[in-house]
C-alpha atoms as a PDB file:
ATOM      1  CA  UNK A   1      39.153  16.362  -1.635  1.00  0.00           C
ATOM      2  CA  UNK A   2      40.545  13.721   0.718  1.00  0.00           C
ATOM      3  CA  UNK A   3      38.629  12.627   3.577  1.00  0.00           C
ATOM      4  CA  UNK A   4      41.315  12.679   6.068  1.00  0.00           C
ATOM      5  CA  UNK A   5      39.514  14.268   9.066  1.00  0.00           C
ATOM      6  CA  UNK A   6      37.272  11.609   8.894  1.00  0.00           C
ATOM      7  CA  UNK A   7      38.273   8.182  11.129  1.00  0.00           C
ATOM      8  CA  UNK A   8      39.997   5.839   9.057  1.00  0.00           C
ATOM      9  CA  UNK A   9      39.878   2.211   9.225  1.00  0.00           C
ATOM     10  CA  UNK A  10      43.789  -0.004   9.931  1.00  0.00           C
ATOM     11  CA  UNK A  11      44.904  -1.942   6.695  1.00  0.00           C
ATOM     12  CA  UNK A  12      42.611  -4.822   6.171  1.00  0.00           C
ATOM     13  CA  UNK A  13      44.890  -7.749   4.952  1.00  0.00           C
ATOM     14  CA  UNK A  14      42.604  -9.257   2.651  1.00  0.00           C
ATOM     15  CA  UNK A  15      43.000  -6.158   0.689  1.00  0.00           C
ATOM     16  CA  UNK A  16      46.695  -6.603   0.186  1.00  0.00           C
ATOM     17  CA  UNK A  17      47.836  -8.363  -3.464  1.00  0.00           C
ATOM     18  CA  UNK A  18      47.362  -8.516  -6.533  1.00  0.00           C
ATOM     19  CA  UNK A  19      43.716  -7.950  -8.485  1.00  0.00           C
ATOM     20  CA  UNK A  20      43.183  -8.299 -12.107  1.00  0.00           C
ATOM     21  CA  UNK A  21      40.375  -6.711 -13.884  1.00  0.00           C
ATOM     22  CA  UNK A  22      38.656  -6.477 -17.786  1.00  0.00           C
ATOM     23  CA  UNK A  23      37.261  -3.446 -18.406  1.00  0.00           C
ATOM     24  CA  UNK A  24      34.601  -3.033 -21.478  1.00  0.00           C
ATOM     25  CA  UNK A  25      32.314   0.100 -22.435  1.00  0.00           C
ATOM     26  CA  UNK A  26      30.537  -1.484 -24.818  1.00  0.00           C
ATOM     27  CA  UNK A  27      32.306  -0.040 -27.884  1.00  0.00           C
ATOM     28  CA  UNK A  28      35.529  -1.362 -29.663  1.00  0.00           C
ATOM     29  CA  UNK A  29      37.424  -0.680 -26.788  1.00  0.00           C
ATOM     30  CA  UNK A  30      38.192  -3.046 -23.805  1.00  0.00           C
ATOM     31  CA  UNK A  31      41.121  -2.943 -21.111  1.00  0.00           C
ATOM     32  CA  UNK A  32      43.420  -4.936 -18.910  1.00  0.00           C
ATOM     33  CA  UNK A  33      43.758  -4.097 -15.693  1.00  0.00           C
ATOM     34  CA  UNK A  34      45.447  -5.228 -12.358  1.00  0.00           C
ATOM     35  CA  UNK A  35      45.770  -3.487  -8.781  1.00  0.00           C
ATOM     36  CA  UNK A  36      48.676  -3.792  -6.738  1.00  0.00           C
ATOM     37  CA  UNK A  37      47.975  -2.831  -3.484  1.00  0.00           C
ATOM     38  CA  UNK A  38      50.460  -3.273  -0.438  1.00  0.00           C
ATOM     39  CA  UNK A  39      51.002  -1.257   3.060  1.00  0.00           C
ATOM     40  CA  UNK A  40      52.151   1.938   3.059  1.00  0.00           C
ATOM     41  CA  UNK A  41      51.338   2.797   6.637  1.00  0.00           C
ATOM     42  CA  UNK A  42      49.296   1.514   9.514  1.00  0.00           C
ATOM     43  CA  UNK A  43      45.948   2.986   7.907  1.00  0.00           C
ATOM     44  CA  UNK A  44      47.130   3.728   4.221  1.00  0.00           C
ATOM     45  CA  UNK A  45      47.861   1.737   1.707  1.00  0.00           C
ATOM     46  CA  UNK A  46      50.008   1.958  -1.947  1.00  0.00           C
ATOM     47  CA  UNK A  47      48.522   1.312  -5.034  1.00  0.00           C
ATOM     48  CA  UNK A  48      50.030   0.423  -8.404  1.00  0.00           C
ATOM     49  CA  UNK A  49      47.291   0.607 -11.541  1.00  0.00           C
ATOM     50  CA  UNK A  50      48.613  -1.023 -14.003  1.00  0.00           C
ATOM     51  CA  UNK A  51      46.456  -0.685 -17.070  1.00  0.00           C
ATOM     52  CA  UNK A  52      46.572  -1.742 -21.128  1.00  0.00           C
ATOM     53  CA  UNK A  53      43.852  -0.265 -22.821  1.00  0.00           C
ATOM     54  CA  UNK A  54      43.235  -1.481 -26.613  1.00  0.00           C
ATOM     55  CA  UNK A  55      41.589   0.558 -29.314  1.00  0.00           C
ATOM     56  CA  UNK A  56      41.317  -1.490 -32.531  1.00  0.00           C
ATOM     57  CA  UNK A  57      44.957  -2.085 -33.209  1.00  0.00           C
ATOM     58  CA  UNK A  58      46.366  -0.342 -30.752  1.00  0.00           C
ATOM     59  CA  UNK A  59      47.810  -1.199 -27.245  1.00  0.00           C
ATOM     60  CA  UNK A  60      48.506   1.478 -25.106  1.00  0.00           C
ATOM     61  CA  UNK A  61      50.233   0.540 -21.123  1.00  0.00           C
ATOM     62  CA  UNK A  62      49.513   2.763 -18.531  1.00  0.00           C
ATOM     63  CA  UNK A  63      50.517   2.708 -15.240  1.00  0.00           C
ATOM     64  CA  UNK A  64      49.514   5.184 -12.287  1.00  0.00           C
ATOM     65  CA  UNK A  65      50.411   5.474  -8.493  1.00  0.00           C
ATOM     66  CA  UNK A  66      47.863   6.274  -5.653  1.00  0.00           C
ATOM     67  CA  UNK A  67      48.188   6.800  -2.029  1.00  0.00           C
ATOM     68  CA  UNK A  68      45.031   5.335  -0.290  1.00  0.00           C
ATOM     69  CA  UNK A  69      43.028   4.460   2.806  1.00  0.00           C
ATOM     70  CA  UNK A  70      39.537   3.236   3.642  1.00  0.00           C
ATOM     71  CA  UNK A  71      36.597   4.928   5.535  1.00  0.00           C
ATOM     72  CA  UNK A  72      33.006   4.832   6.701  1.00  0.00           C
ATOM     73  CA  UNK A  73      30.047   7.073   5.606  1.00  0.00           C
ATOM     74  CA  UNK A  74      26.790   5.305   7.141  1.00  0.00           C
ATOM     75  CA  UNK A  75      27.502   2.106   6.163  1.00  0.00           C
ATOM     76  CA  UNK A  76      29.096   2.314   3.018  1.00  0.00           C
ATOM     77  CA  UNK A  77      33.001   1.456   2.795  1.00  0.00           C
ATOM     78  CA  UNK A  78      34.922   4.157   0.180  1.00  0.00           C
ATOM     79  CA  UNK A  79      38.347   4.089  -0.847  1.00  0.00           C
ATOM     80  CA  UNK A  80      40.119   7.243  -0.880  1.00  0.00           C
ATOM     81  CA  UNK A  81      42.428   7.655  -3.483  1.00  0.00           C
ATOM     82  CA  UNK A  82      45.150  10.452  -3.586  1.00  0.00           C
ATOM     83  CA  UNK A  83      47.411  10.669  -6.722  1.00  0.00           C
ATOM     84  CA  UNK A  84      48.997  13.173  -9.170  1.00  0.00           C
ATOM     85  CA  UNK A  85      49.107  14.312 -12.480  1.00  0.00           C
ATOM     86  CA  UNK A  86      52.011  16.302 -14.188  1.00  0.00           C
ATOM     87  CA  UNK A  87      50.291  18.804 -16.877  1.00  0.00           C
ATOM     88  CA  UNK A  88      52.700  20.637 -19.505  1.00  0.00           C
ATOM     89  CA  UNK A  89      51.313  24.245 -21.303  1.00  0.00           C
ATOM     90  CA  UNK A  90      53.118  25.249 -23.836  1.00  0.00           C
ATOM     91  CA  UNK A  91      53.247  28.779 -24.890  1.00  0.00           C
ATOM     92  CA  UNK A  92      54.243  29.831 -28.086  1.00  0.00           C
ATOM     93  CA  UNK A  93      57.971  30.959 -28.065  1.00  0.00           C
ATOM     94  CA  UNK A  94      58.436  29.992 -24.281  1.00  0.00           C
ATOM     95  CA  UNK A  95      59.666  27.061 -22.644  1.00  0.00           C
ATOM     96  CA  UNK A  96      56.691  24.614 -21.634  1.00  0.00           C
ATOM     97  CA  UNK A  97      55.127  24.939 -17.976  1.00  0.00           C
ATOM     98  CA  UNK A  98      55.698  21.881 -15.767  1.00  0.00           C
ATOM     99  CA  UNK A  99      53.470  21.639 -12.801  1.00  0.00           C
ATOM    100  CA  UNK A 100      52.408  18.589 -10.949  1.00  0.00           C
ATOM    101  CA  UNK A 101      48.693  18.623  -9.032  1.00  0.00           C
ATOM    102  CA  UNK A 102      47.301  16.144  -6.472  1.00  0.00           C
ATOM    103  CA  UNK A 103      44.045  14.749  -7.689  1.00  0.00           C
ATOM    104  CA  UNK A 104      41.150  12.643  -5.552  1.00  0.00           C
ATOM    105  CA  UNK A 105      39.208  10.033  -5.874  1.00  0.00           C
ATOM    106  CA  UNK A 106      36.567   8.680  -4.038  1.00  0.00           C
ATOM    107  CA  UNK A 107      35.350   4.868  -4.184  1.00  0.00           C
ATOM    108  CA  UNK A 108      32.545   2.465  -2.769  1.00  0.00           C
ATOM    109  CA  UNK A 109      34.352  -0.505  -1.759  1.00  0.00           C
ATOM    110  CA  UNK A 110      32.719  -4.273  -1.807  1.00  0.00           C
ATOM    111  CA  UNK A 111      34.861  -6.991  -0.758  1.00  0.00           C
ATOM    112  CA  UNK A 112      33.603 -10.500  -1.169  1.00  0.00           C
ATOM    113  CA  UNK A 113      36.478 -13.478  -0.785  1.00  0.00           C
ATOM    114  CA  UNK A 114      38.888 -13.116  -4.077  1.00  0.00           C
ATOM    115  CA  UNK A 115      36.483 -10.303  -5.477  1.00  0.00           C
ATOM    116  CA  UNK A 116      36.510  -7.163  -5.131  1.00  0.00           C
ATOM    117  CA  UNK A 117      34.305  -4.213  -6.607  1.00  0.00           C
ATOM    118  CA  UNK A 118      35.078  -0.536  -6.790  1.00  0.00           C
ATOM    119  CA  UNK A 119      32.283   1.608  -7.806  1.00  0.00           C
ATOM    120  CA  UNK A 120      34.070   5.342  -8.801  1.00  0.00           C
ATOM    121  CA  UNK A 121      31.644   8.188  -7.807  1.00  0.00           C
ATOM    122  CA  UNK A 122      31.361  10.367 -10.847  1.00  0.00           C
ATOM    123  CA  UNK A 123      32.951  13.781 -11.275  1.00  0.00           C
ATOM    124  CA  UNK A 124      29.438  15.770 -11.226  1.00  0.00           C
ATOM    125  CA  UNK A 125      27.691  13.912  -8.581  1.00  0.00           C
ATOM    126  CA  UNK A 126      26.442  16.615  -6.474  1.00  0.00           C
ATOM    127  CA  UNK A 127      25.355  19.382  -9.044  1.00  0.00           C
ATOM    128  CA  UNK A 128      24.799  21.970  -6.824  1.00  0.00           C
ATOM    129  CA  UNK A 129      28.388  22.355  -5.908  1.00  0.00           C
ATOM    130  CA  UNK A 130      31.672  21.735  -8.104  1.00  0.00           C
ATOM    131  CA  UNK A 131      33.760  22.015  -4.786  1.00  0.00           C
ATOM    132  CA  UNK A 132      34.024  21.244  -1.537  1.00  0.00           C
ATOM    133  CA  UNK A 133      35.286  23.887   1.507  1.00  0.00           C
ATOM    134  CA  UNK A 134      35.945  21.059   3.312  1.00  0.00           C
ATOM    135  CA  UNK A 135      35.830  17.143   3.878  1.00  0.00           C
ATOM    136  CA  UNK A 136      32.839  17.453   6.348  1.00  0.00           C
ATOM    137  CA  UNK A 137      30.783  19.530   3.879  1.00  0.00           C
ATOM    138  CA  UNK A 138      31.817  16.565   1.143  1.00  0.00           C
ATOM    139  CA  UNK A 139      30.972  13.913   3.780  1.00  0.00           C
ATOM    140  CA  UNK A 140      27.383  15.726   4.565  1.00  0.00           C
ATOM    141  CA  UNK A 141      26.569  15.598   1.162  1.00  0.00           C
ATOM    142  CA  UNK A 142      26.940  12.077   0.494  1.00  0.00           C
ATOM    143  CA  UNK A 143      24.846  11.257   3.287  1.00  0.00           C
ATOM    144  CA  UNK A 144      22.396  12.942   2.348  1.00  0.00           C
ATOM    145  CA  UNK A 145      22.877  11.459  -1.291  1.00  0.00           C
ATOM    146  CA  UNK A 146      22.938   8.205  -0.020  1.00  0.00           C
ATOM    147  CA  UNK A 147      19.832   9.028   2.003  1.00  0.00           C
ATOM    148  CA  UNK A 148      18.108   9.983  -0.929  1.00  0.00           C
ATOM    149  CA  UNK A 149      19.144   6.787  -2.826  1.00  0.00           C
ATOM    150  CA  UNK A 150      20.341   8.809  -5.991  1.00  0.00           C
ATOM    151  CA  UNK A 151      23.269   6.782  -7.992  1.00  0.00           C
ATOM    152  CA  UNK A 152      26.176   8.973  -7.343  1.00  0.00           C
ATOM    153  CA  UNK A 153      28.439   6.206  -9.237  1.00  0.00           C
ATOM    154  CA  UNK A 154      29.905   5.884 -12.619  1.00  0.00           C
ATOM    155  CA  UNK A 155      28.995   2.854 -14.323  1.00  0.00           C
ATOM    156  CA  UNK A 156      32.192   2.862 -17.017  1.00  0.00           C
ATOM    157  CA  UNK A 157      34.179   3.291 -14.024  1.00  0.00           C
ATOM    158  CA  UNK A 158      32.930  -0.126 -11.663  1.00  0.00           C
ATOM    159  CA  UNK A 159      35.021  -2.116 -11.798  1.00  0.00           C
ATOM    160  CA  UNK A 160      35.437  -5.886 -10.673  1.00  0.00           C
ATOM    161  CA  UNK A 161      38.840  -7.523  -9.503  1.00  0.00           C
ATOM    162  CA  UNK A 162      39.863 -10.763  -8.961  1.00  0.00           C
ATOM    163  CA  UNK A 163      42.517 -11.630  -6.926  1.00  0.00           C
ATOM    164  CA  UNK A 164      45.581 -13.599  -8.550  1.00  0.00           C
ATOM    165  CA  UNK A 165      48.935 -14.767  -7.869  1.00  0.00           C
ATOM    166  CA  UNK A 166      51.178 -11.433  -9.200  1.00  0.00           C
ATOM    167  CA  UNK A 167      52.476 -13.060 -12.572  1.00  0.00           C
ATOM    168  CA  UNK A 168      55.924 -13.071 -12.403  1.00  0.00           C
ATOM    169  CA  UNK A 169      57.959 -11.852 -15.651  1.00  0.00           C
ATOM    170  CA  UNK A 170      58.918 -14.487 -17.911  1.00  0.00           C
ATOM    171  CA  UNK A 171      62.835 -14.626 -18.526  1.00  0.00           C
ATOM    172  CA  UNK A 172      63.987 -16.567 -21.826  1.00  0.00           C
ATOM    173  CA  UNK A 173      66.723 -19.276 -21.144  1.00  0.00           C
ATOM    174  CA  UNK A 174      69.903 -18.977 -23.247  1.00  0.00           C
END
């Protein structure tokens, strides 16, 4: 659920760019991935994930689209993060079903010169609820999470970024 209701904080500058990030889980599997993030509006921003995961031999891209802004709860900094996913059914002897759906995301935000670190709160943080009626009740509840000093994040999900120069694609002379 989007915290919209909630104050949010003008673009911060040092946010825009490019960030590049490794992800590992400790397994065979590791990823590539980089952050695009420019200004959308005066308080939101747009953000490209572009992502290469590898599994053994295998190199799979991925690339995502988010609408974002920041916000305050206490005096933690979270990233919003509104995208969308298209899901297909398929039924037998019927065309497939083609729906999109907005999903959320909500992240704490550290920013430290050319690093930044985005800590994903997991899905099943707060397991006396699995929704929300509203972005207050959401907002209340991570307070008093917070409060409490419980880890509400997702530890295969924080991630670290650097920020880099946006590599520029690499034409072949003739």
């Amino acid at each position: 659920m989007p915290l919209e209701p909630w104050p949010v904080e003008s673009i911060d500058t040092n946010m825009l760019g490019y960030w590049y990030g490794i992800i590992k889980d400790g397994s065979d599997y590791f990823g590539i991935e980089a952050l695009e993030i420019t200004r959308q509006t005066d308080s939101s921003y747009s953000i490209i994930r572009y992502g290469k995961s590898v599994k053994g031999d295998i190199i799979l891209p991925d690339t995502a689209y988010f609408t974002g802004y920041t916000s305050y709860i206490e005096q933690q900094r979270f990233m919003n993060i509104v995208g969308s996913v298209v899901i297909t059914t398929q039924r037998r002897n019927k065309s497939p079903e083609v729906k999109t759906e907005k999903i959320y995301y909500l992240a704490a935000l550290e920013m430290n010169h050319d690093t930044m670190i985005v800590k994903t709160i997991i899905e099943n943080f707060s397991p006396s609820r699995k929704g929300f009626k509203n972005p207050e009740e959401l907002k209340l509840t991570l307070i008093d999470l917070i409060g409490q000093k419980k880890n509400i994040f997702d530890d295969l999900y924080s991630l670290s970024y650097h920020k880099i120069q946006k590599p520029q694609p690499f034409v072949k002379p003739f």
